[in-house]
C-alpha atoms as a PDB file:
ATOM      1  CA  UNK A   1      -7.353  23.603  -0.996  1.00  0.00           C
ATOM      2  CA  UNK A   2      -7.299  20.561  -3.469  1.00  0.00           C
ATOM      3  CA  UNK A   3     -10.048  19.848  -5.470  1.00  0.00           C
ATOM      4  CA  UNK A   4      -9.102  16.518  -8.042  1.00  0.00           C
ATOM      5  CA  UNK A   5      -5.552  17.291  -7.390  1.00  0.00           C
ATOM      6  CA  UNK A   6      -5.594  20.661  -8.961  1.00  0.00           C
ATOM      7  CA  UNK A   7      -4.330  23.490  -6.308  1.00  0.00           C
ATOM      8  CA  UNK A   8      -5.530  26.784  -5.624  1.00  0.00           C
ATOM      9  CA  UNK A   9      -2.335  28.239  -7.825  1.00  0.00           C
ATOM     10  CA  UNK A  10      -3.111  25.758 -10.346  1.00  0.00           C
ATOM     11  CA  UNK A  11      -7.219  26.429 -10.717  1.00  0.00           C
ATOM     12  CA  UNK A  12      -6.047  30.638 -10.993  1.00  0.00           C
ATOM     13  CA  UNK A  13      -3.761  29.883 -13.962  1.00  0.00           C
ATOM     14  CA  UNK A  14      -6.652  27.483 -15.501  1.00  0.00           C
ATOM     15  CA  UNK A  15      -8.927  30.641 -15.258  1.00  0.00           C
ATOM     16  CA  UNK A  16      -6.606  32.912 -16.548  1.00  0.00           C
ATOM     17  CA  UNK A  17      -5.658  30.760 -19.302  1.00  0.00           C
ATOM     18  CA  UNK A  18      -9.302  30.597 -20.500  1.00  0.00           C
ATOM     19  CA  UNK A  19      -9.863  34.195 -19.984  1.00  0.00           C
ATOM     20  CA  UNK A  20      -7.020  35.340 -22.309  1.00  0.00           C
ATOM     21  CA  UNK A  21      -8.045  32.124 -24.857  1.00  0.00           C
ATOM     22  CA  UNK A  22     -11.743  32.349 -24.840  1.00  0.00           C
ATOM     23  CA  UNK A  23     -12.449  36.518 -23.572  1.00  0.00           C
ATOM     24  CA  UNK A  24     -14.603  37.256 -20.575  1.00  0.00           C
ATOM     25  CA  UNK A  25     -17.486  36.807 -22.491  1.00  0.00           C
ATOM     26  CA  UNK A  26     -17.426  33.250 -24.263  1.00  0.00           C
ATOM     27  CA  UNK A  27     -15.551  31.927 -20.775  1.00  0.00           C
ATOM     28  CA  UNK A  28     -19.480  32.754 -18.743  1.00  0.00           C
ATOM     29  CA  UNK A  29     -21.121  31.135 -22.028  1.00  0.00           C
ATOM     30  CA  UNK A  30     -18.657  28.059 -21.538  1.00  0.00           C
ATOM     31  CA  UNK A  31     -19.300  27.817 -17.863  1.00  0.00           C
ATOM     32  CA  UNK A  32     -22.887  27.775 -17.962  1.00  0.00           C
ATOM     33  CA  UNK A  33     -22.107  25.204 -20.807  1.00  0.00           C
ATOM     34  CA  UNK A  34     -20.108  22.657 -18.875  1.00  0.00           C
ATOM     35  CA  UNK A  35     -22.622  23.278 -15.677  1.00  0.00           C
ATOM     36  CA  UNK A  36     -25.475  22.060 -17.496  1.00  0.00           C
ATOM     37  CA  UNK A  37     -23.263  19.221 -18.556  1.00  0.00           C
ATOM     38  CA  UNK A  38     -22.748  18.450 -15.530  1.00  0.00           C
ATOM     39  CA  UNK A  39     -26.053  18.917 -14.256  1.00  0.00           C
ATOM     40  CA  UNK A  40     -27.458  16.563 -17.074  1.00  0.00           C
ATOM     41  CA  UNK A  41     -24.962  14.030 -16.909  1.00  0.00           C
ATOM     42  CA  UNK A  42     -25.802  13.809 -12.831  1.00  0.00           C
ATOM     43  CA  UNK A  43     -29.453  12.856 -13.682  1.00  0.00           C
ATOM     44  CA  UNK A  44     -28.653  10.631 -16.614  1.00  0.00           C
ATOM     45  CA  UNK A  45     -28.753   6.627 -16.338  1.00  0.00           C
ATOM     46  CA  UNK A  46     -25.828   6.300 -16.492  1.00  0.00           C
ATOM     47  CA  UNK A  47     -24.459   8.267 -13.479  1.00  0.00           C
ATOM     48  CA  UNK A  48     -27.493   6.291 -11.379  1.00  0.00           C
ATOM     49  CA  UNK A  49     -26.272   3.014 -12.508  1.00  0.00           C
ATOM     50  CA  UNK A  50     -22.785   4.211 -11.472  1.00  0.00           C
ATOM     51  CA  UNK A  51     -23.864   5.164  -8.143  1.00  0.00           C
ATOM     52  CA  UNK A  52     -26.042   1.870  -7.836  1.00  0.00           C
ATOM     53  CA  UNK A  53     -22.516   0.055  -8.883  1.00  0.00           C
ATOM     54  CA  UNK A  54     -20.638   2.194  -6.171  1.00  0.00           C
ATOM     55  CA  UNK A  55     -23.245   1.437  -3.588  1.00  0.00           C
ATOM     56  CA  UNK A  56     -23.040  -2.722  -4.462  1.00  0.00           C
ATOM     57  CA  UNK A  57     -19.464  -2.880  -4.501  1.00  0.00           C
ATOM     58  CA  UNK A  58     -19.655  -1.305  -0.387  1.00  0.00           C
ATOM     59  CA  UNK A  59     -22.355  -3.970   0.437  1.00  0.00           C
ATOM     60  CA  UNK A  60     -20.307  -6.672  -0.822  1.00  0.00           C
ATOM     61  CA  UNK A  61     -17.781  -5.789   1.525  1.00  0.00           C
ATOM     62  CA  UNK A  62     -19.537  -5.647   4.331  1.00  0.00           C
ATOM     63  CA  UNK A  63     -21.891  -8.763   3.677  1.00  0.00           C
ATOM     64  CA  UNK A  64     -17.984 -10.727   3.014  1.00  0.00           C
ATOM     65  CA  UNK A  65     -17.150  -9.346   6.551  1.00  0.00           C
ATOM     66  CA  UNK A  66     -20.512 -10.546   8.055  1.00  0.00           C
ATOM     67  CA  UNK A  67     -21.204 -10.057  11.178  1.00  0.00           C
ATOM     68  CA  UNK A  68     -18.745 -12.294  13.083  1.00  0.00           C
ATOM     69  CA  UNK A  69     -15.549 -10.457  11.149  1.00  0.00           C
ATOM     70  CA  UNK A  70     -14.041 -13.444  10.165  1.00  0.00           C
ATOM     71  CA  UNK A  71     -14.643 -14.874  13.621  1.00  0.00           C
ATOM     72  CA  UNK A  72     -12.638 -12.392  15.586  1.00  0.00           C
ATOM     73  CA  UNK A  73     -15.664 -11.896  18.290  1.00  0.00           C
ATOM     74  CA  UNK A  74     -15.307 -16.427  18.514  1.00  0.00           C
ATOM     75  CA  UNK A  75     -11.713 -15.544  19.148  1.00  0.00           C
ATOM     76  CA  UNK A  76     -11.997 -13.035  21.676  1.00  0.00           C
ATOM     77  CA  UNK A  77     -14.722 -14.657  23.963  1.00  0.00           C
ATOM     78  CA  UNK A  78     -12.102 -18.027  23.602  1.00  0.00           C
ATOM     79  CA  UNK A  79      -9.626 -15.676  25.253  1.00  0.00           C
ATOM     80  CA  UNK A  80     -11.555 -13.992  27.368  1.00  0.00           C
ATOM     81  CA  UNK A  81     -12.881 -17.387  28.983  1.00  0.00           C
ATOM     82  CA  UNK A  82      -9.391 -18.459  29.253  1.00  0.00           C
ATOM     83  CA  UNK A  83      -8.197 -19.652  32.874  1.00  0.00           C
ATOM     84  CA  UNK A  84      -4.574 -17.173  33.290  1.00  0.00           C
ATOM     85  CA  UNK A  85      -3.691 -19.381  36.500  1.00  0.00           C
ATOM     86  CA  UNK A  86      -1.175 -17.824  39.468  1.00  0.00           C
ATOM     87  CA  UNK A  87      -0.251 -14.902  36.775  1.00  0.00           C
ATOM     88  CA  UNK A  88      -3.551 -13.304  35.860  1.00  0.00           C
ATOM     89  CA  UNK A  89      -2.538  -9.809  37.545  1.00  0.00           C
ATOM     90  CA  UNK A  90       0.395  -9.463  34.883  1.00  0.00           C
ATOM     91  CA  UNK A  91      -1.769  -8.309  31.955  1.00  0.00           C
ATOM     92  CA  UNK A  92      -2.172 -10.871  29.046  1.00  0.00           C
ATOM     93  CA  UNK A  93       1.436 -11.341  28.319  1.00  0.00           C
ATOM     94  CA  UNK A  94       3.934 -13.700  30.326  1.00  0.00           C
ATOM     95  CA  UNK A  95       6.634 -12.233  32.258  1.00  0.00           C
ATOM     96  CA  UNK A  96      10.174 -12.757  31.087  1.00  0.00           C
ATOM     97  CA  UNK A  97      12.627 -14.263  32.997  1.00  0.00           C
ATOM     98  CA  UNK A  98      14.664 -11.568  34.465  1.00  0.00           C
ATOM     99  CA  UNK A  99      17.972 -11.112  32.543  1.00  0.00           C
ATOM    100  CA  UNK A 100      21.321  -9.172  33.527  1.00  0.00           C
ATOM    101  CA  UNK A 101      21.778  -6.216  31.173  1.00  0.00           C
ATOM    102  CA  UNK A 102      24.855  -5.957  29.401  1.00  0.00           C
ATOM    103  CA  UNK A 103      24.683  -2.104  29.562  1.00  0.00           C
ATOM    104  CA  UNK A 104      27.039  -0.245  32.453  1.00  0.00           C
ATOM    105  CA  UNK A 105      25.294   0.325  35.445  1.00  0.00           C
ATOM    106  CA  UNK A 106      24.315   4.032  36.440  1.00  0.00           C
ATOM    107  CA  UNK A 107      27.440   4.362  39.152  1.00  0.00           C
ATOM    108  CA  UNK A 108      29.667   3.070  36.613  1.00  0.00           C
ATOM    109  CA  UNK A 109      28.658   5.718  34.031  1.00  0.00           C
ATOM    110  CA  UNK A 110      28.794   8.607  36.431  1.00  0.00           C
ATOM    111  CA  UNK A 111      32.027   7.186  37.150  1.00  0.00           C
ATOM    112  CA  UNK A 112      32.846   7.507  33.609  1.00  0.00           C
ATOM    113  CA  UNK A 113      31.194  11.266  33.602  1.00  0.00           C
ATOM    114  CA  UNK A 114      33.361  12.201  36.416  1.00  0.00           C
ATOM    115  CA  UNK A 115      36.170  10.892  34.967  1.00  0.00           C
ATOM    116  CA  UNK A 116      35.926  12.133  31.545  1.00  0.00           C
ATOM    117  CA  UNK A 117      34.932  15.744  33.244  1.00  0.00           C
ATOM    118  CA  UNK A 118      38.402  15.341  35.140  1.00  0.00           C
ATOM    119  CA  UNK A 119      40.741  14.699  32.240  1.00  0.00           C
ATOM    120  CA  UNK A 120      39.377  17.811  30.957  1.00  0.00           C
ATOM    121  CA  UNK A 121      40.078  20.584  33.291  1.00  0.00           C
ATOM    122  CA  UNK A 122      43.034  19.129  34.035  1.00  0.00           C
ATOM    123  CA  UNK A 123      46.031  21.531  32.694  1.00  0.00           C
ATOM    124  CA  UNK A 124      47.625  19.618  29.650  1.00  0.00           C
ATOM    125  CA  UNK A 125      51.811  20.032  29.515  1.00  0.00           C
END
Protein backbone atom coordinates (compact mmCIF):
# COMPACT_ATOMS: atom_id res chain seq x y z
CA UNK A 1 0.00 0.00 0.00
CA UNK A 2 1.27 3.59 -0.95
CA UNK A 3 -0.42 6.42 0.15
CA UNK A 4 1.74 9.93 -1.12
CA UNK A 5 4.68 7.73 -1.51
CA UNK A 6 4.95 6.81 2.08
CA UNK A 7 4.84 2.75 2.52
CA UNK A 8 3.19 0.69 4.92
CA UNK A 9 6.85 0.22 6.81
CA UNK A 10 7.33 3.80 6.48
CA UNK A 11 3.64 5.12 7.94
CA UNK A 12 4.46 2.33 11.22
CA UNK A 13 7.77 4.08 11.98
CA UNK A 14 5.92 7.66 11.50
CA UNK A 15 3.46 6.37 14.24
CA UNK A 16 5.90 5.08 16.39
CA UNK A 17 8.02 8.00 16.15
CA UNK A 18 5.15 10.25 17.37
CA UNK A 19 4.12 7.89 19.99
CA UNK A 20 7.53 7.83 21.77
CA UNK A 21 7.86 11.96 20.92
CA UNK A 22 4.44 13.13 21.73
CA UNK A 23 2.93 9.94 24.39
CA UNK A 24 -0.27 8.13 23.58
CA UNK A 25 -2.13 10.79 24.86
CA UNK A 26 -1.08 14.19 23.09
CA UNK A 27 -0.60 11.86 19.66
CA UNK A 28 -5.06 11.32 19.80
CA UNK A 29 -5.15 15.21 20.75
CA UNK A 30 -2.82 15.86 17.61
CA UNK A 31 -4.81 13.64 15.36
CA UNK A 32 -8.06 15.01 16.01
CA UNK A 33 -6.02 18.31 15.53
CA UNK A 34 -4.71 17.78 12.03
CA UNK A 35 -8.31 16.04 11.07
CA UNK A 36 -10.12 19.08 11.68
CA UNK A 37 -7.43 20.78 9.68
CA UNK A 38 -8.06 18.92 7.20
CA UNK A 39 -11.63 18.91 7.39
CA UNK A 40 -11.62 22.84 7.45
CA UNK A 41 -9.18 23.38 4.92
CA UNK A 42 -11.51 20.92 2.48
CA UNK A 43 -14.45 23.41 2.87
CA UNK A 44 -12.38 26.55 2.71
CA UNK A 45 -12.23 28.84 -0.59
CA UNK A 46 -9.46 28.10 -1.27
CA UNK A 47 -9.54 24.28 -1.74
CA UNK A 48 -12.97 25.08 -4.01
CA UNK A 49 -11.12 27.44 -6.14
CA UNK A 50 -8.43 24.73 -6.41
CA UNK A 51 -10.79 22.18 -7.44
CA UNK A 52 -12.62 24.75 -9.83
CA UNK A 53 -8.82 25.34 -11.26
CA UNK A 54 -8.33 21.44 -11.50
CA UNK A 55 -11.66 21.00 -13.17
CA UNK A 56 -10.77 24.08 -15.97
CA UNK A 57 -7.46 22.93 -16.69
CA UNK A 58 -9.36 19.13 -17.85
CA UNK A 59 -11.93 21.13 -19.96
CA UNK A 60 -9.33 22.94 -21.71
CA UNK A 61 -8.00 19.84 -22.84
CA UNK A 62 -10.71 18.39 -24.07
CA UNK A 63 -12.34 21.59 -25.73
CA UNK A 64 -8.33 21.87 -27.57
CA UNK A 65 -9.05 18.22 -28.72
CA UNK A 66 -12.62 19.08 -29.96
CA UNK A 67 -14.50 16.82 -31.30
CA UNK A 68 -12.79 15.96 -34.62
CA UNK A 69 -9.26 15.07 -32.59
CA UNK A 70 -7.24 17.05 -34.62
CA UNK A 71 -9.01 15.69 -37.68
CA UNK A 72 -8.14 12.07 -37.24
CA UNK A 73 -12.01 10.93 -37.91
CA UNK A 74 -11.37 13.40 -41.68
CA UNK A 75 -8.40 11.14 -41.98
CA UNK A 76 -9.85 7.92 -41.45
CA UNK A 77 -13.10 8.26 -43.60
CA UNK A 78 -10.26 9.63 -46.50
CA UNK A 79 -8.83 6.15 -46.06
CA UNK A 80 -11.57 4.31 -45.64
CA UNK A 81 -13.11 5.71 -49.04
CA UNK A 82 -9.92 4.93 -50.65
CA UNK A 83 -10.12 2.66 -53.94
CA UNK A 84 -7.17 -0.43 -52.86
CA UNK A 85 -7.41 -1.68 -56.65
CA UNK A 86 -6.39 -5.62 -57.61
CA UNK A 87 -4.75 -5.82 -53.88
CA UNK A 88 -7.56 -4.97 -51.51
CA UNK A 89 -7.59 -8.66 -49.92
CA UNK A 90 -3.90 -8.03 -48.59
CA UNK A 91 -4.85 -5.89 -45.58
CA UNK A 92 -3.87 -2.12 -45.81
CA UNK A 93 -0.24 -2.60 -46.38
CA UNK A 94 1.48 -3.48 -49.86
CA UNK A 95 3.09 -6.70 -50.31
CA UNK A 96 6.83 -6.82 -50.65
CA UNK A 97 8.48 -8.12 -53.39
CA UNK A 98 9.55 -11.53 -52.49
CA UNK A 99 13.29 -11.63 -51.57
CA UNK A 100 15.81 -14.70 -51.21
CA UNK A 101 16.89 -14.99 -47.57
CA UNK A 102 20.37 -14.99 -46.85
CA UNK A 103 19.82 -17.39 -43.88
CA UNK A 104 20.70 -21.41 -44.53
CA UNK A 105 17.89 -23.26 -45.55
CA UNK A 106 16.29 -25.87 -43.04
CA UNK A 107 18.08 -29.11 -44.93
CA UNK A 108 21.22 -27.32 -44.83
CA UNK A 109 21.06 -26.74 -41.05
CA UNK A 110 20.01 -30.25 -40.21
CA UNK A 111 22.82 -31.05 -42.32
CA UNK A 112 24.91 -29.03 -40.12
CA UNK A 113 23.07 -30.72 -36.86
CA UNK A 114 23.89 -34.06 -38.17
CA UNK A 115 27.14 -33.23 -38.83
CA UNK A 116 28.14 -31.48 -35.79
CA UNK A 117 26.25 -34.53 -33.77
CA UNK A 118 28.74 -36.86 -35.82
CA UNK A 119 32.07 -35.25 -35.02
CA UNK A 120 31.04 -35.75 -31.57
CA UNK A 121 30.54 -39.34 -30.88
CA UNK A 122 33.09 -40.04 -32.99
CA UNK A 123 36.15 -41.62 -30.82
CA UNK A 124 38.96 -38.87 -30.81
CA UNK A 125 42.82 -40.51 -31.13
Amino acid sequence: MRFLGIGTLELGLIILLGLLLVGPVDMVRMAGKAGLFLRQFKESDVWRSIQGSQRSIKRMGQELIGDDNFGLDSIRKEIGAMDLGAGADRGPFPKLPDQKSSAPSSEAADAAVEKAADKSTEPSS
